[in-house]
C-alpha atoms as a PDB file:
ATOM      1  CA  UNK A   1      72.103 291.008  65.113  1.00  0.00           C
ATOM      2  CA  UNK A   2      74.404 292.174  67.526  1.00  0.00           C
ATOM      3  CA  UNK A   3      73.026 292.118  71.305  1.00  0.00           C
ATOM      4  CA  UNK A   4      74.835 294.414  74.288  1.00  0.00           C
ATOM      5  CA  UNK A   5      73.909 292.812  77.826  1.00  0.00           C
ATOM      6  CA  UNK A   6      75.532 294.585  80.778  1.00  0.00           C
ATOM      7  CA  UNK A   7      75.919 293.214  83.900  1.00  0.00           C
ATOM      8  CA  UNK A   8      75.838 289.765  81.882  1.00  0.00           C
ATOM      9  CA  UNK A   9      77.942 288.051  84.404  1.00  0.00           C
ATOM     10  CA  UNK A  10      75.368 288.220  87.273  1.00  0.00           C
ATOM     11  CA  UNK A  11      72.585 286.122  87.784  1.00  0.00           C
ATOM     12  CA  UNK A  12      69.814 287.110  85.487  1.00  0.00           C
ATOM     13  CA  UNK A  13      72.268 288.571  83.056  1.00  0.00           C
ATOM     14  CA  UNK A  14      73.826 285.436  82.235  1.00  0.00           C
ATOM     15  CA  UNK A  15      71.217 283.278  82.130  1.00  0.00           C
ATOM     16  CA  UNK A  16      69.842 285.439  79.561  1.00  0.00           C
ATOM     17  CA  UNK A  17      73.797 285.105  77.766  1.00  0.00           C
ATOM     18  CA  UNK A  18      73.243 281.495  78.295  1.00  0.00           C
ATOM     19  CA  UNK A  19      69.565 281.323  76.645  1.00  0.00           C
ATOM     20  CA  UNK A  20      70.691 283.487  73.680  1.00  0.00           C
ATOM     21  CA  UNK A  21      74.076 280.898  72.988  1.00  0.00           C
ATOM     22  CA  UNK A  22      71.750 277.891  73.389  1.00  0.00           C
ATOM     23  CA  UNK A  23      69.233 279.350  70.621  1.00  0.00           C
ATOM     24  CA  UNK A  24      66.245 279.781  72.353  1.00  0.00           C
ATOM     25  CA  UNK A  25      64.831 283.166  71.596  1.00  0.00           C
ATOM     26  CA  UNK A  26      63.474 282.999  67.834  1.00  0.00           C
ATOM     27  CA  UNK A  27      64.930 285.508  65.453  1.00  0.00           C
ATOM     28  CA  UNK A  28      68.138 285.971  68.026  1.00  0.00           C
ATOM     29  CA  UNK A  29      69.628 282.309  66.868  1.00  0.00           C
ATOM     30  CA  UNK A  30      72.334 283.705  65.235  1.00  0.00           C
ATOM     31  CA  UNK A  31      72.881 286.584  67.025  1.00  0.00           C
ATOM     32  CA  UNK A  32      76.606 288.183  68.945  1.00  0.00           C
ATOM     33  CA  UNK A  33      76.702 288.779  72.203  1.00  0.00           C
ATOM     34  CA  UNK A  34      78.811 291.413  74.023  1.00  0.00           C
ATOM     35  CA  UNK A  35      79.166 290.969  78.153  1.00  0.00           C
ATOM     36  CA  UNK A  36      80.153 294.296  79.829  1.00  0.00           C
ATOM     37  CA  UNK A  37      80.456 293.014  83.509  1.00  0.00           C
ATOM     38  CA  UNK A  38      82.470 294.600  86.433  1.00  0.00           C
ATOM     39  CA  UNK A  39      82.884 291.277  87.854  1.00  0.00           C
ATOM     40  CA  UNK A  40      81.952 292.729  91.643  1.00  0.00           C
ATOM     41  CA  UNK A  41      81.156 290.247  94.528  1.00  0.00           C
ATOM     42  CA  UNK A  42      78.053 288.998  92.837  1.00  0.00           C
ATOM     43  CA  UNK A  43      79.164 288.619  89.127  1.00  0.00           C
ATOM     44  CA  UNK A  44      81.044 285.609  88.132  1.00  0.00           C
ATOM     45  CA  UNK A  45      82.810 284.843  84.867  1.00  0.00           C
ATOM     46  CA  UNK A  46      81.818 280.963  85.678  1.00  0.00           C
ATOM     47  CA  UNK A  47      78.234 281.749  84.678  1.00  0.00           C
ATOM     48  CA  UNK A  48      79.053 281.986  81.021  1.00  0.00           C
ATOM     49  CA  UNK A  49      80.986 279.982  78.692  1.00  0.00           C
ATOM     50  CA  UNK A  50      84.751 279.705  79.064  1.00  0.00           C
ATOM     51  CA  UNK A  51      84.845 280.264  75.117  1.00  0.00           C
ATOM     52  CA  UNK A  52      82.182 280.639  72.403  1.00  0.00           C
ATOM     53  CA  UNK A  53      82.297 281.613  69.481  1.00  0.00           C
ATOM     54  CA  UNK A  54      79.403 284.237  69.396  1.00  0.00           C
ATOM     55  CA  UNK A  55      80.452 285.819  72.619  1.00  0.00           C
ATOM     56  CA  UNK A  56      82.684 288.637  73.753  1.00  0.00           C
ATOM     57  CA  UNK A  57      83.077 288.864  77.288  1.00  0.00           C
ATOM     58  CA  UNK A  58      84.510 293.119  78.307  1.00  0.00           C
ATOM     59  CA  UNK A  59      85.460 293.248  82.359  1.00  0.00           C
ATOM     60  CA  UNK A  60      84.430 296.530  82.542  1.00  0.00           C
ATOM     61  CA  UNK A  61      82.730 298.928  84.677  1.00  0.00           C
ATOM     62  CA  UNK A  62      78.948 300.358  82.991  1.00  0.00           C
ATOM     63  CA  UNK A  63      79.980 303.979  84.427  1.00  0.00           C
ATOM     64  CA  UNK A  64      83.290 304.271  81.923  1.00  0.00           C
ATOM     65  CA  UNK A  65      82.143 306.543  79.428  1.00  0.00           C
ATOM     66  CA  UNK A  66      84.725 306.150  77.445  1.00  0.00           C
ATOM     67  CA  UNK A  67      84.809 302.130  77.332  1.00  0.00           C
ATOM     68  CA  UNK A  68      81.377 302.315  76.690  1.00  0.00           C
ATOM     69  CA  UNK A  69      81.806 304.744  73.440  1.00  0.00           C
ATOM     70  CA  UNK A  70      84.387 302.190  72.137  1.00  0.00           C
ATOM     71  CA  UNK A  71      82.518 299.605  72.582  1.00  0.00           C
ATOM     72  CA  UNK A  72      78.977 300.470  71.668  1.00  0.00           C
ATOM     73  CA  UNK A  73      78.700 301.119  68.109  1.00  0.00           C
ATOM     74  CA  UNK A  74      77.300 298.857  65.899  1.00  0.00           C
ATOM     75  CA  UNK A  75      75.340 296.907  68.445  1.00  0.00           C
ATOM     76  CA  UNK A  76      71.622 296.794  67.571  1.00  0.00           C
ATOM     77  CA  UNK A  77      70.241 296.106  70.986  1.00  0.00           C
ATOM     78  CA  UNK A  78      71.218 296.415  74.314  1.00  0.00           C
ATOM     79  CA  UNK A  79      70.123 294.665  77.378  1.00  0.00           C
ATOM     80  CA  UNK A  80      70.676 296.677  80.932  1.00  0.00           C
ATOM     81  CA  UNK A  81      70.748 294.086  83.547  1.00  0.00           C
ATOM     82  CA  UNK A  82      74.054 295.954  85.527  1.00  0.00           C
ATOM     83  CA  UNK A  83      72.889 296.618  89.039  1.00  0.00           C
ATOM     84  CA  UNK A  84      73.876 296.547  92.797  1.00  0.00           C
ATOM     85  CA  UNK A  85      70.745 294.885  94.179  1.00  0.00           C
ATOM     86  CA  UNK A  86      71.359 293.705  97.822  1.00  0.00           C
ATOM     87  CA  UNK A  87      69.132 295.306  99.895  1.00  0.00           C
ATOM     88  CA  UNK A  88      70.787 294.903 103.284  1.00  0.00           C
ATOM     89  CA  UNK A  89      74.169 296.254 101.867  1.00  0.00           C
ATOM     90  CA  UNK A  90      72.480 299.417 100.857  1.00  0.00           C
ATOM     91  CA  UNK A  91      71.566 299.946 103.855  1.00  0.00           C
ATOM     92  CA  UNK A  92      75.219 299.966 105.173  1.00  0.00           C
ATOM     93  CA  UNK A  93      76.835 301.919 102.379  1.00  0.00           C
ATOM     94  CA  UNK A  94      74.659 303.269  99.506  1.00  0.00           C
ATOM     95  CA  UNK A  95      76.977 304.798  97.579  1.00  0.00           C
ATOM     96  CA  UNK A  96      77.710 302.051  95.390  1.00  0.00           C
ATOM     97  CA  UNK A  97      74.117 301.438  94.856  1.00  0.00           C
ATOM     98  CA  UNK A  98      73.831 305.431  93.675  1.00  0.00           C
ATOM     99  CA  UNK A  99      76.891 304.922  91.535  1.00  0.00           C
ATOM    100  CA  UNK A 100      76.078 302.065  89.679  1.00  0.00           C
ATOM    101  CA  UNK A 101      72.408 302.121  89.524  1.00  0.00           C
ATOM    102  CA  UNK A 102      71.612 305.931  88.791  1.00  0.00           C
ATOM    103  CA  UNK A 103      74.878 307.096  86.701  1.00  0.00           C
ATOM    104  CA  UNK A 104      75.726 304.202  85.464  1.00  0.00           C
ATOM    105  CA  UNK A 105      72.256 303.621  83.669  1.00  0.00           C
ATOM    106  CA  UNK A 106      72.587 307.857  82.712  1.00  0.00           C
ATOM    107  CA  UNK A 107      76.222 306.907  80.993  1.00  0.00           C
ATOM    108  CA  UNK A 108      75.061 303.756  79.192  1.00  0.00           C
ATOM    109  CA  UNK A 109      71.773 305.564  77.509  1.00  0.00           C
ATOM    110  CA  UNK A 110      74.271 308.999  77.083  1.00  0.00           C
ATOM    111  CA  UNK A 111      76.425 306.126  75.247  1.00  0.00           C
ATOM    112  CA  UNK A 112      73.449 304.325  73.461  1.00  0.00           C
ATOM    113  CA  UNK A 113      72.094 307.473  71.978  1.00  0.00           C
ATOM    114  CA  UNK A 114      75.524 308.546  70.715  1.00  0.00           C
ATOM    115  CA  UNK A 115      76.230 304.894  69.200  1.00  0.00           C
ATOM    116  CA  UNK A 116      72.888 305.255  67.380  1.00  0.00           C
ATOM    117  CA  UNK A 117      71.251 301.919  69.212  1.00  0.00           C
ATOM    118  CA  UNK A 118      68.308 301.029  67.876  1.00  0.00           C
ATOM    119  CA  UNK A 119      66.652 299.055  71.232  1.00  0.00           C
ATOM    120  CA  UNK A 120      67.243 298.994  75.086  1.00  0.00           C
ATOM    121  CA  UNK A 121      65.122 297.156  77.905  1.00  0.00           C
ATOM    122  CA  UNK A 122      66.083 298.415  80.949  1.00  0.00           C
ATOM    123  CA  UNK A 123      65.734 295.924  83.719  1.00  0.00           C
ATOM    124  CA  UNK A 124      64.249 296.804  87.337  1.00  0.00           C
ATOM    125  CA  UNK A 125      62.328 295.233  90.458  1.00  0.00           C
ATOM    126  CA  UNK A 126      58.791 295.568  92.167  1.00  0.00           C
ATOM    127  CA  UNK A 127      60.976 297.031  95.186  1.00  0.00           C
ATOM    128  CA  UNK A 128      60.741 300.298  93.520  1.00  0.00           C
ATOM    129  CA  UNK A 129      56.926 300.672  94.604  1.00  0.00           C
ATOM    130  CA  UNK A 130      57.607 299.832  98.433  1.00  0.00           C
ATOM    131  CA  UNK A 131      55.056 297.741 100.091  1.00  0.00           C
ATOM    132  CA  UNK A 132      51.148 296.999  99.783  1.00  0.00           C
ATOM    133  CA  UNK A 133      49.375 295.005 101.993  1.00  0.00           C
ATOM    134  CA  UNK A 134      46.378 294.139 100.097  1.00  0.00           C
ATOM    135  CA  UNK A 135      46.121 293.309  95.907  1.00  0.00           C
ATOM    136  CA  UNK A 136      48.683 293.967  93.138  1.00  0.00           C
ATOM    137  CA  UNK A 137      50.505 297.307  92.056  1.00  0.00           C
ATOM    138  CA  UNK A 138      49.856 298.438  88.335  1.00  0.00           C
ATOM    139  CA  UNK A 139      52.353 299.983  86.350  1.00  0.00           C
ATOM    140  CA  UNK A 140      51.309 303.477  86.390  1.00  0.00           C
ATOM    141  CA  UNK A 141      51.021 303.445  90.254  1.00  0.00           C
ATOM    142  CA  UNK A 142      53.731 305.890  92.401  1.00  0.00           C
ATOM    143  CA  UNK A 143      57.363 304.857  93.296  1.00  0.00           C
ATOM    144  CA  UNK A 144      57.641 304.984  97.087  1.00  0.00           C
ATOM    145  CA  UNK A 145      60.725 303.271  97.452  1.00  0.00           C
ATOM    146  CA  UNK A 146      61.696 302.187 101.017  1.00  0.00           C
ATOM    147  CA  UNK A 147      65.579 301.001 100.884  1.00  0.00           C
ATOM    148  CA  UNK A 148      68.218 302.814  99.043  1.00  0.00           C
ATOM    149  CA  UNK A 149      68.640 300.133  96.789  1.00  0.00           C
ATOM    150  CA  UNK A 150      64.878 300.363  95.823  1.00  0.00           C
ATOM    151  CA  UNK A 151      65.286 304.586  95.763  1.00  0.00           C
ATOM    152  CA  UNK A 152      68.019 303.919  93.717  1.00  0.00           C
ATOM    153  CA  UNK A 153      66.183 301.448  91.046  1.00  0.00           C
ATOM    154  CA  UNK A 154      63.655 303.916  90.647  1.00  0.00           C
ATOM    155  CA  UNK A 155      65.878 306.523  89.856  1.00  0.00           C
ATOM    156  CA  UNK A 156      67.201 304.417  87.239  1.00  0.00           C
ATOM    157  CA  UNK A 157      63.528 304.198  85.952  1.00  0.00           C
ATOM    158  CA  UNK A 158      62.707 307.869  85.811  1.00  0.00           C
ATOM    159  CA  UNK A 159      66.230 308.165  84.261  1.00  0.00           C
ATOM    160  CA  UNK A 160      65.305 305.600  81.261  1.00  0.00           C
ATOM    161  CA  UNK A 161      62.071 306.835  81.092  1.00  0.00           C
ATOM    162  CA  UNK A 162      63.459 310.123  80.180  1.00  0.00           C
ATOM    163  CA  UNK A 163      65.504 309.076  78.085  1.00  0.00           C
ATOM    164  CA  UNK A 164      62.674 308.385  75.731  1.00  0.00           C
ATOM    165  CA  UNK A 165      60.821 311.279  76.395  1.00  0.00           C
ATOM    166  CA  UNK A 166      63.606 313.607  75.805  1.00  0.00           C
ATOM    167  CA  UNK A 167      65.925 311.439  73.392  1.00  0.00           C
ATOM    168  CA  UNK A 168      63.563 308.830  71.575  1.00  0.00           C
ATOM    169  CA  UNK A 169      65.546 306.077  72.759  1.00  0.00           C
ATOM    170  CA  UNK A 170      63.071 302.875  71.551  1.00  0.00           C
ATOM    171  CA  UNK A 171      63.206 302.242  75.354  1.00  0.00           C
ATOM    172  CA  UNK A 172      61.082 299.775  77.605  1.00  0.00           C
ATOM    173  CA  UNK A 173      60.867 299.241  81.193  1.00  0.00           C
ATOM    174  CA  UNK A 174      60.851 295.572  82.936  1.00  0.00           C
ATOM    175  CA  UNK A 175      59.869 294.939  87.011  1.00  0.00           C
ATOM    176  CA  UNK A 176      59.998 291.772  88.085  1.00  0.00           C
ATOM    177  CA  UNK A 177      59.359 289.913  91.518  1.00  0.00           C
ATOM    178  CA  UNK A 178      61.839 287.878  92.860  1.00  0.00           C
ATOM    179  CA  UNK A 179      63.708 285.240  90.680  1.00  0.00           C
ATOM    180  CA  UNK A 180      65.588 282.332  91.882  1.00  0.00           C
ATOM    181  CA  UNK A 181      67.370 279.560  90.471  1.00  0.00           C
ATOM    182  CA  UNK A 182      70.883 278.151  89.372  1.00  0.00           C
ATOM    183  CA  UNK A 183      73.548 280.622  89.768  1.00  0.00           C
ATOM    184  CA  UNK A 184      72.088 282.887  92.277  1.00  0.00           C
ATOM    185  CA  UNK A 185      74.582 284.504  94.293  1.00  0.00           C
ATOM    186  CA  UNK A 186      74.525 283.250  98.332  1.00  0.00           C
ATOM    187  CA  UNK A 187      73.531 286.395  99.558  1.00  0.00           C
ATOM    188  CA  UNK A 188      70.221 285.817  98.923  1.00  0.00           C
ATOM    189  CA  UNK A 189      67.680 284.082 100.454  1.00  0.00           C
ATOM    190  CA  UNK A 190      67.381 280.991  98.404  1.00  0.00           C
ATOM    191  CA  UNK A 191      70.553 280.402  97.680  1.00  0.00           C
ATOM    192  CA  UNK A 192      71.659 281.383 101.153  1.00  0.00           C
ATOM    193  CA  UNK A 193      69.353 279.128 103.172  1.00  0.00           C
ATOM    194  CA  UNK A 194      69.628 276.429 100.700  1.00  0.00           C
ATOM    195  CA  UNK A 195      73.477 276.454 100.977  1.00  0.00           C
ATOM    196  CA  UNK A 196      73.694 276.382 104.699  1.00  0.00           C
ATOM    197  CA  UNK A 197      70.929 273.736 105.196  1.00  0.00           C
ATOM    198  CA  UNK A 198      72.978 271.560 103.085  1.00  0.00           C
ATOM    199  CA  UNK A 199      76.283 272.482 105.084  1.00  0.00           C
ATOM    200  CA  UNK A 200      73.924 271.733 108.222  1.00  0.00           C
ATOM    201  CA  UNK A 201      74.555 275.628 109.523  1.00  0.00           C
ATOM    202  CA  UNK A 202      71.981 277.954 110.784  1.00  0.00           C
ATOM    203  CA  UNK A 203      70.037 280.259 108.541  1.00  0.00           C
ATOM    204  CA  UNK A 204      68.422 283.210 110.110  1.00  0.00           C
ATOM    205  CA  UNK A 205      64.890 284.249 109.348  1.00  0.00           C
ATOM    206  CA  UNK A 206      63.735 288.176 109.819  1.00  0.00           C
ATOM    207  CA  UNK A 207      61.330 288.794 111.971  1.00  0.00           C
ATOM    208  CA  UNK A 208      57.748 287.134 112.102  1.00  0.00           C
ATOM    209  CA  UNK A 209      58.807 285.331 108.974  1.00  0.00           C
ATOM    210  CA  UNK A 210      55.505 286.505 107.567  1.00  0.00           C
ATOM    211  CA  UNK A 211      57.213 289.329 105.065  1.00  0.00           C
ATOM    212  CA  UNK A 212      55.594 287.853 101.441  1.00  0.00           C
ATOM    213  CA  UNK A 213      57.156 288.176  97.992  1.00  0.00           C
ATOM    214  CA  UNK A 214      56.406 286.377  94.110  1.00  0.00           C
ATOM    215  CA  UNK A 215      58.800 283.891  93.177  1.00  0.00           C
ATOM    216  CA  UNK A 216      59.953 283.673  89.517  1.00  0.00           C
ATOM    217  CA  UNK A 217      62.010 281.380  87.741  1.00  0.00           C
ATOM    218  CA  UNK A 218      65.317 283.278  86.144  1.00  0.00           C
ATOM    219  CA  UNK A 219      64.424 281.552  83.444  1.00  0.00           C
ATOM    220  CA  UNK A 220      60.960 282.675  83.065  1.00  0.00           C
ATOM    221  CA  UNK A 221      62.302 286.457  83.446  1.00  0.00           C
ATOM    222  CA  UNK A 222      64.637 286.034  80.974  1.00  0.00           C
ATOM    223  CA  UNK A 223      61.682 284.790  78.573  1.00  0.00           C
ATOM    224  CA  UNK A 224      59.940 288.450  79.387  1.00  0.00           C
ATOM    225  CA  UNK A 225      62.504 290.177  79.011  1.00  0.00           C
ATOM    226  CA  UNK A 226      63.325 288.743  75.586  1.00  0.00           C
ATOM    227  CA  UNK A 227      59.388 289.483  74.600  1.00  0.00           C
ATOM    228  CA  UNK A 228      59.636 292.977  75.583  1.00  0.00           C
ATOM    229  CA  UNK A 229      62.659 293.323  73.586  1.00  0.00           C
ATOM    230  CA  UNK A 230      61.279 292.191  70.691  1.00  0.00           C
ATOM    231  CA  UNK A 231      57.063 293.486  70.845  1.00  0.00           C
ATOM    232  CA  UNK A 232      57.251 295.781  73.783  1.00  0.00           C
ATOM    233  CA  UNK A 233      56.181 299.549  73.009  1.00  0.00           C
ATOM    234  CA  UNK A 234      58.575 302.374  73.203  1.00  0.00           C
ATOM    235  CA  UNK A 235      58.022 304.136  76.910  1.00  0.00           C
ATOM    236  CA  UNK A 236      56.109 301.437  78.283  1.00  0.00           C
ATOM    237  CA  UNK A 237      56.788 299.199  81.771  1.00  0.00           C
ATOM    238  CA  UNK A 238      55.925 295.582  82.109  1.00  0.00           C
ATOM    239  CA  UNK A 239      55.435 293.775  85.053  1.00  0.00           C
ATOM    240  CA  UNK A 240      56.941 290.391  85.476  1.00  0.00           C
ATOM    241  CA  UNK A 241      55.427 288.789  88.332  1.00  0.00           C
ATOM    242  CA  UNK A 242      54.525 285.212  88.663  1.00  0.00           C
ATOM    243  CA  UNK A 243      51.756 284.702  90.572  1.00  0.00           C
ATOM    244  CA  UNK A 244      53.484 282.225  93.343  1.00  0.00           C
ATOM    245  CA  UNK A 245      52.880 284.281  96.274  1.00  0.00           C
ATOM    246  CA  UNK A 246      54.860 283.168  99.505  1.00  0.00           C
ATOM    247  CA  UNK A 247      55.921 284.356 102.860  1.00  0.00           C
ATOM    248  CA  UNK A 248      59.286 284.011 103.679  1.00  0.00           C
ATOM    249  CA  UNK A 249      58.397 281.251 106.621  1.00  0.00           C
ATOM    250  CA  UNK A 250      56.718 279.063 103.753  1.00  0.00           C
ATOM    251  CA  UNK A 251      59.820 279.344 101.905  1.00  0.00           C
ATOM    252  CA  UNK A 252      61.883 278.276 104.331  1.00  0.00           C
ATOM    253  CA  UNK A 253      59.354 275.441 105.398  1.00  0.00           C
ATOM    254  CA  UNK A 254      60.139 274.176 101.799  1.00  0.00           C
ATOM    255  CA  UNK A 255      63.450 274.052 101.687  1.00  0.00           C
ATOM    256  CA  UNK A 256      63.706 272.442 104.711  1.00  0.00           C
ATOM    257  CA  UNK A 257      62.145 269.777 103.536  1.00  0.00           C
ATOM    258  CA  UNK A 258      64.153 269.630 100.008  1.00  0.00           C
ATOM    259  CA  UNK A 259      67.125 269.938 101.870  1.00  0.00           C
ATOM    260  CA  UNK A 260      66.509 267.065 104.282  1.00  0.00           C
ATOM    261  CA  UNK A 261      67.182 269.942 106.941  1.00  0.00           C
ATOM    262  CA  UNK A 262      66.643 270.144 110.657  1.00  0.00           C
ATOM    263  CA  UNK A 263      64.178 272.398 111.702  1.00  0.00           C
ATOM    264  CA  UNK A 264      65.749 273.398 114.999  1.00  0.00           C
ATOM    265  CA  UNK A 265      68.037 275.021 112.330  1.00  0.00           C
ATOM    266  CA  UNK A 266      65.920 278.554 111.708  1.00  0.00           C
ATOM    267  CA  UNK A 267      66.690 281.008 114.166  1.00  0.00           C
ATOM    268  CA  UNK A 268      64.608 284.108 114.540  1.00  0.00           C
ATOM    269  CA  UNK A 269      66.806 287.255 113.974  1.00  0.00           C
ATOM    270  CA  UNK A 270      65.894 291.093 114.577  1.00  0.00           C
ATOM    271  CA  UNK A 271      63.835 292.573 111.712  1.00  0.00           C
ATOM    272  CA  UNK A 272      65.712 294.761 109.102  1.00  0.00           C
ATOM    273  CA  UNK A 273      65.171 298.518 108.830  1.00  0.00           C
ATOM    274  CA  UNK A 274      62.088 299.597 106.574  1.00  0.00           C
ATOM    275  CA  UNK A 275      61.819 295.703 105.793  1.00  0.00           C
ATOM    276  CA  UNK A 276      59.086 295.848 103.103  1.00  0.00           C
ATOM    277  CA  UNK A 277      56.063 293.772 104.184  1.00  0.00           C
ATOM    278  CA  UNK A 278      54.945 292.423 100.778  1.00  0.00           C
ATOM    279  CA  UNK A 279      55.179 292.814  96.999  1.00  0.00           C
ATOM    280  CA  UNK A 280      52.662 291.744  94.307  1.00  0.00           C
ATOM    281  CA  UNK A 281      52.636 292.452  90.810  1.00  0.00           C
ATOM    282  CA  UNK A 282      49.617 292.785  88.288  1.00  0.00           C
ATOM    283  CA  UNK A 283      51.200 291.286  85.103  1.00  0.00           C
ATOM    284  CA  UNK A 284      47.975 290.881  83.092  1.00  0.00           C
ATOM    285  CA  UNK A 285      49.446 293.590  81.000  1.00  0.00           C
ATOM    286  CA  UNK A 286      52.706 291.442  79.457  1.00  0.00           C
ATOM    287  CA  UNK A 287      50.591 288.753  79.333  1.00  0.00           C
ATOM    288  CA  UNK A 288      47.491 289.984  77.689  1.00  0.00           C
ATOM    289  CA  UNK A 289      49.501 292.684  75.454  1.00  0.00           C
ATOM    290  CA  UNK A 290      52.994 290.510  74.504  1.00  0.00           C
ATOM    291  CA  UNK A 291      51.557 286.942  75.375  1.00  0.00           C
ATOM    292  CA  UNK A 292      53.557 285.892  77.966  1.00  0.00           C
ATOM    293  CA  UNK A 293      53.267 283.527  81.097  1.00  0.00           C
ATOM    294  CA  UNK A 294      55.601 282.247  82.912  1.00  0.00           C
ATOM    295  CA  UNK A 295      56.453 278.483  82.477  1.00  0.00           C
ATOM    296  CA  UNK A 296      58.185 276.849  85.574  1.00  0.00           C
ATOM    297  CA  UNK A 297      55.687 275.452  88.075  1.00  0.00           C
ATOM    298  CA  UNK A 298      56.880 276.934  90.871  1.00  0.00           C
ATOM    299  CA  UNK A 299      57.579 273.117  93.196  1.00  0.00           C
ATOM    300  CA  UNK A 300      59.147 272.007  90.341  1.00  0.00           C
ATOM    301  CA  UNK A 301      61.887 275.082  89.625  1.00  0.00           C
ATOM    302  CA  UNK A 302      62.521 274.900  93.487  1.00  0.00           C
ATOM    303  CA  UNK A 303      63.543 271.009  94.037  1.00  0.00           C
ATOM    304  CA  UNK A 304      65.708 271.375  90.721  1.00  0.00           C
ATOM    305  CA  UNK A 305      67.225 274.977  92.273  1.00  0.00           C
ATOM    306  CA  UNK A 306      68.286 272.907  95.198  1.00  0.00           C
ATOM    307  CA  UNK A 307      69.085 270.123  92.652  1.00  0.00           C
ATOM    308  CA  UNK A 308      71.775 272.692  91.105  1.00  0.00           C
ATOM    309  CA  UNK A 309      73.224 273.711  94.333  1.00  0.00           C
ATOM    310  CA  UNK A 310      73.541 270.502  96.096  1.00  0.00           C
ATOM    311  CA  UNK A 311      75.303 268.901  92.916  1.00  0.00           C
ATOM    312  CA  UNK A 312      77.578 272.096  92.312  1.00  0.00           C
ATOM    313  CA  UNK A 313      79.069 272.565  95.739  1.00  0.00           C
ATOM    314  CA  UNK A 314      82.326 273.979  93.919  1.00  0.00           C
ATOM    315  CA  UNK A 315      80.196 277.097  92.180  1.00  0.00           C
ATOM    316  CA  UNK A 316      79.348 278.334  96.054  1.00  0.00           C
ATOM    317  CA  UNK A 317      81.623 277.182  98.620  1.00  0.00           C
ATOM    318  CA  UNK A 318      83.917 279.886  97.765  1.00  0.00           C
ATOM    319  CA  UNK A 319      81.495 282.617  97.606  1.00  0.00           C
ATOM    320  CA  UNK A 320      79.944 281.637 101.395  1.00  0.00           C
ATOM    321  CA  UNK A 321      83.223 281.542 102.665  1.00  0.00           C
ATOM    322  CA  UNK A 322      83.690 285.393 101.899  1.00  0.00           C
ATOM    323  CA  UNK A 323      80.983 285.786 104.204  1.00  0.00           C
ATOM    324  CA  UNK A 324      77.269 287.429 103.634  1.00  0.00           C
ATOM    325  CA  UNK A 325      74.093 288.063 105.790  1.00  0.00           C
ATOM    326  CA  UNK A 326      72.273 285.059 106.355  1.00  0.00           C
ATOM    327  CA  UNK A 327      68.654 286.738 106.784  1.00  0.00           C
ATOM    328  CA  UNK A 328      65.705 286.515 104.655  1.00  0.00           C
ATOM    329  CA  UNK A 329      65.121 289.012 102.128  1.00  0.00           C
END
């Protein structure tokens, strides 16, 4: 079994590299990995193993056509994870976000249909519906995207969706809520509060504080996303959501505590444009169709997330430095 995973330096990319080297997905023990990763801000070779013996690391852009032929054939699955995902840096320059997001995913299924790939999962977010105020979105409901990083995801979607239709690509669709944990770049709101508290620096918190998201492990994603791989149906989107429903001032709260933190730390900053007021998935579908739940009570995968971070002050000095928004997503 030979597995392709782009953007496999990045967050949720590599600690689905990481899970796959370590054995964990039955059937996939054995199985060679191939990293495609641009290495941007956000994607950092430090995420993976130095040297292994199952895993080829390519710095490499997904949007090389030609890098992408060479490199393609004989893989047996592939695993798009290779995204621009910040939302507050689309909204100062989306190009990148178009680039990436929408051609790159229409040159890496051109490529996977030419290489004669057998699977892809294509990896996307619940930002791609916009907001809802009250219950959960289903997967057949309308994208109304409301950031060009969002318009951009769903683009991607209706690309790979197409894709099936029009190539029968064995293709399936995955949108998650937010994930945190270990590895999580600072620009995002986890990892950026959690990283400042600990520095004792201000962290600034949009608006009423009251904007509400799902929290998901990384790790439990990467468990769904190995299930849809493996028994999801050809066409088909699965929500990933979690459940653990939080507003952005509760979050904080939390990691104010975990951190030790003053509270006279949280400043209130000027709401972002179009900042979506909540998300909430309806996963019943992945879980009553594929079996899965996620595993990670939700207290527990936070203290060790700030765990990780205060113990590996090395992996994110460097990256804070560079500078990033400090507001809540």
């Amino acid at each position: 079994m030979k597995v392709f995973v782009t953007g496999g330096a990045g967050f949720i990319g590599s600690a689905y590299v990481r899970n796959l080297l370590d054995g964990r997905y039955p059937g996939f023990e054995h199985a060679e990995v191939t990293v495609l990763d641009k290495l941007t801000y956000a994607g950092n070779r430090a995420n993976l193993p130095p040297a292994h013996p199952r895993l080829a690391f390519v710095h490499g852009d997904v949007c090389h056509r030609d890098l992408l032929a060479a490199l393609l054939p004989g893989h047996d699955v592939v695993v798009h994870f290779a995204a621009e995902s910040h939302v507050d840096r689309s909204l100062v320059d989306a190009s990148d976000f178009v680039r990436t997001n929408v051609l790159g995913t229409q040159t890496l299924l051109d490529a996977c249909v030419a290489a004669g790939v057998q699977r892809v999962v294509h990896i996307s977010t619940d930002e791609v519906y916009g907001s809802i105020a009250h219950g959960s979105w289903q997967e057949g409901q309308p994208l109304l995207p409301n950031s060009p990083y969002a318009a951009s995801k769903a683009a991607a979607d209706l690309i790979a969706r197409s894709y099936w239709r029009s190539h029968g690509l064995d293709l399936s669709l995955t949108r998650c809520s937010n994930n945190y944990g270990p590895h999580q770049h600072v620009e995002k709101l986890i990892p950026r509060f959690v990283t400042r508290l600990l520095e004792g620096l201000p962290v600034g918190l949009y608006g009423d504080g009251r904007n509400s998201r799902e929290w998901l492990h990384v790790d439990d994603h990467c468990g769904a996303v190995q299930r849809v791989l493996t028994h999801g149906r050809a066409g088909e989107i699965y929500h990933v959501g979690s459940g653990n429903e939080h507003t952005n001032r509760e979050i904080t709260d939390l990691l104010l505590d975990l951190c030790g933190a003053d509270p006279a730390l949280v400043r209130a900053v000027p709401d972002r444009k179009a900042h979506d007021r909540r998300y909430s998935l309806d996963d019943r579908k992945i879980r009553d169709e594929l079996g899965f739940a996620p595993r990670v009570p939700f207290a527990q995968g936070l203290a060790d997330t700030v765990a990780w971070y205060r113990e590996h002050p090395h992996w994110w000095r460097a990256p804070a430095a560079a500078g990033t928004r400090e507001e809540a997503r």
